[in-house]
Protein backbone atom coordinates (compact mmCIF):
# COMPACT_ATOMS: atom_id res chain seq x y z
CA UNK A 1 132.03 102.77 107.32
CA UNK A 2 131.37 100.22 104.91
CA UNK A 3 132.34 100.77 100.86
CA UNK A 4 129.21 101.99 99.01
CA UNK A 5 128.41 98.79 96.63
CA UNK A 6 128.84 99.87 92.80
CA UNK A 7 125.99 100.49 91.53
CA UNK A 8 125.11 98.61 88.58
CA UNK A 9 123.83 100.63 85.37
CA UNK A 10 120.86 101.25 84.94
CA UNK A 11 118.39 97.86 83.74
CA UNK A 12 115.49 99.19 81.36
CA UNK A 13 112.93 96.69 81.92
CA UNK A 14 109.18 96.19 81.20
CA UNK A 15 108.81 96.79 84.54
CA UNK A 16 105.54 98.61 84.83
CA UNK A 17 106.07 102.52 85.90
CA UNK A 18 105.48 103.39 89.68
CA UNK A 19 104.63 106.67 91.18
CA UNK A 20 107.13 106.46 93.78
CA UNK A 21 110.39 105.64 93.60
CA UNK A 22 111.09 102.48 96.08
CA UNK A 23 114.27 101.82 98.17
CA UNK A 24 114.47 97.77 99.30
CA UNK A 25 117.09 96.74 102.11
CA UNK A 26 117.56 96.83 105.42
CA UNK A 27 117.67 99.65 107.70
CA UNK A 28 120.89 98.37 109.84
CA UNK A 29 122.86 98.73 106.14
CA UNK A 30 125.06 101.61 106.27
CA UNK A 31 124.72 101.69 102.00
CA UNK A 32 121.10 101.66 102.65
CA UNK A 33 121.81 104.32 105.41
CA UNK A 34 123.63 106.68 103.20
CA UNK A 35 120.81 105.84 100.31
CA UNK A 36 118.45 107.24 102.55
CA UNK A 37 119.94 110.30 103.91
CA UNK A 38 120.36 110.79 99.97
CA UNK A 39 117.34 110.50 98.93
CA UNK A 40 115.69 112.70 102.44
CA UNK A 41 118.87 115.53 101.55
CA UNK A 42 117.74 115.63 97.76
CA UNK A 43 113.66 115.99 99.06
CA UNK A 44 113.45 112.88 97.00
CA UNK A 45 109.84 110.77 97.92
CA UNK A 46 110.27 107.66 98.20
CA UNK A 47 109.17 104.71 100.52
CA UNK A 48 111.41 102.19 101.80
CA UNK A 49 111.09 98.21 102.05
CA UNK A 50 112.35 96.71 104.62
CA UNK A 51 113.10 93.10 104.43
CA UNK A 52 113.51 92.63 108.17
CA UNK A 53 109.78 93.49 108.86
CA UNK A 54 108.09 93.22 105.36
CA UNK A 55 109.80 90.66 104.28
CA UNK A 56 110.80 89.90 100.57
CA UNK A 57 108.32 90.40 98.28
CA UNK A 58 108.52 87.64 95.89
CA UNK A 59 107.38 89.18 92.68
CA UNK A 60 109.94 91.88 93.35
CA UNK A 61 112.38 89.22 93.78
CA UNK A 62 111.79 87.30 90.54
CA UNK A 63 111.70 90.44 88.60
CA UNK A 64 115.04 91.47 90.16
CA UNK A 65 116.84 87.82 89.54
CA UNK A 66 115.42 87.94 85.93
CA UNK A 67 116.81 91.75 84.94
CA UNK A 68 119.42 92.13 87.04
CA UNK A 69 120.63 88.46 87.92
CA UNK A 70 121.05 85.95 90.65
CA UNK A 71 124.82 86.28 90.26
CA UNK A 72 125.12 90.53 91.13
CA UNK A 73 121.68 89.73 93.88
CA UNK A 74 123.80 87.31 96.22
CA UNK A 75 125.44 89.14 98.27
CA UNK A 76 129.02 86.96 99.03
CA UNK A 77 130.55 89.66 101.22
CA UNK A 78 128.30 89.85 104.05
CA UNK A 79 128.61 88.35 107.62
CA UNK A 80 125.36 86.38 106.57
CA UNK A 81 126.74 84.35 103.70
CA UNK A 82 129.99 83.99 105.87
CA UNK A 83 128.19 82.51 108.25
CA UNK A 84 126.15 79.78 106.30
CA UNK A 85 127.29 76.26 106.19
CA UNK A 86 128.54 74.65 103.16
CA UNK A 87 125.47 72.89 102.30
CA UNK A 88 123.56 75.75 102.48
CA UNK A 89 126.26 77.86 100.25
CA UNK A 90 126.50 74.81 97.87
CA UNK A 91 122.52 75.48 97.12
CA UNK A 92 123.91 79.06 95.06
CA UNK A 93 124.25 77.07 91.63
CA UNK A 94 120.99 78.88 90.11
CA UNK A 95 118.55 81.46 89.85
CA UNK A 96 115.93 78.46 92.08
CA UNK A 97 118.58 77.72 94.76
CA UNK A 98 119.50 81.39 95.06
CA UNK A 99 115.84 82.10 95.19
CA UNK A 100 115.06 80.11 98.28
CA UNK A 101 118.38 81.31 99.63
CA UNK A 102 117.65 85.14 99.82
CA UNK A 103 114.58 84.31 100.77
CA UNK A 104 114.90 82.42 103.71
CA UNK A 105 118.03 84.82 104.43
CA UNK A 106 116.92 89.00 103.28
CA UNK A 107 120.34 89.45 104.46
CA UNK A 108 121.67 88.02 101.41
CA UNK A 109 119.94 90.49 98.95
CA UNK A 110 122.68 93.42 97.86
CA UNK A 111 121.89 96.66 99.22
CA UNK A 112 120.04 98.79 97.98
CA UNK A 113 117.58 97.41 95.32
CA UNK A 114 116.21 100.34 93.95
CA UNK A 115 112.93 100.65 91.73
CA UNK A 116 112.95 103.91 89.95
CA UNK A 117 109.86 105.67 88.89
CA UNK A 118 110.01 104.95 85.60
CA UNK A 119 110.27 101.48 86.35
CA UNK A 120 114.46 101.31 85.46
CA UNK A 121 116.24 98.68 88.70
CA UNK A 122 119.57 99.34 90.12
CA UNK A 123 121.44 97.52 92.62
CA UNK A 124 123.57 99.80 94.88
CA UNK A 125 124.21 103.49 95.75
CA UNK A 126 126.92 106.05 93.92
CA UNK A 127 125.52 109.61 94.70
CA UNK A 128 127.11 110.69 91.56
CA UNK A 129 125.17 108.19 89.48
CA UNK A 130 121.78 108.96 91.51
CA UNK A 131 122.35 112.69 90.75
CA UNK A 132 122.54 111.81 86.74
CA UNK A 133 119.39 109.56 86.99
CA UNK A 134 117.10 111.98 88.61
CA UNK A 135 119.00 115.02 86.40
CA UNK A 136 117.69 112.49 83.40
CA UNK A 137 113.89 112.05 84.97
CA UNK A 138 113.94 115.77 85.05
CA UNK A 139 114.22 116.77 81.47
């Protein structure tokens, strides 16, 4: 089973507040898996994006390059990038090449992208850190 990718901290953002929280990935993931299974185990709602048959929804995307950067978005580690040519890799100078780049390729997006209810972003799942945050929504 794959490492669980560190999660980031917490971004506060102007983000506007949701009702729901939101989990965006891919359901094949096995960080996105064990995000899930979280969340259901916890009786956490949420509703999940999936970039494979919703695609990437662009305003999502530009909010997530702004707060939590192009650099920690681009996923390097994955069989995707790996299997891009150089010309294509060579386009991940910027937030615009990276842009185009995740979204021609969702696979490229770390896993999970995570829009809390009170409109906070992280990037990744850590159980432990996902216990604090809903402890902290709580009180």
């Amino acid at each position: 089973m794959a490492q669980p990718i560190a999660q980031a901290p917490l971004i506060r953002t102007s983000i506007p507040m949701t009702q729901t929280l939101i989990l965006y990935g891919i359901p094949n993931c096995d960080t996105v898996k064990a995000a899930r299974l979280w969340l259901r185990g916890h009786a956490v709602p949420h509703e999940f994006h999936d970039f494979k048959k919703q695609g990437v929804p662009t305003l999502e995307l530009d909010q997530w390059l702004e707060h939590l950067g192009w650099e920690r978005v681009l996923n390097r580690q994955g069989t995707t990038w790996r299997s891009l040519d150089e010309a294509t890799r060579s386009r991940a100078v910027d937030v615009a090449g990276v842009r185009g780049l995740l979204l021609a390729h969702p696979s490229l997006i770390k896993r999970p992208i995570t829009r809390w209810p009170d409109g906070q972003l992280s990037l990744g799942f850590l159980a432990a850190d996902w216990q604090a945050m809903l402890a902290a929504a709580s009180t």
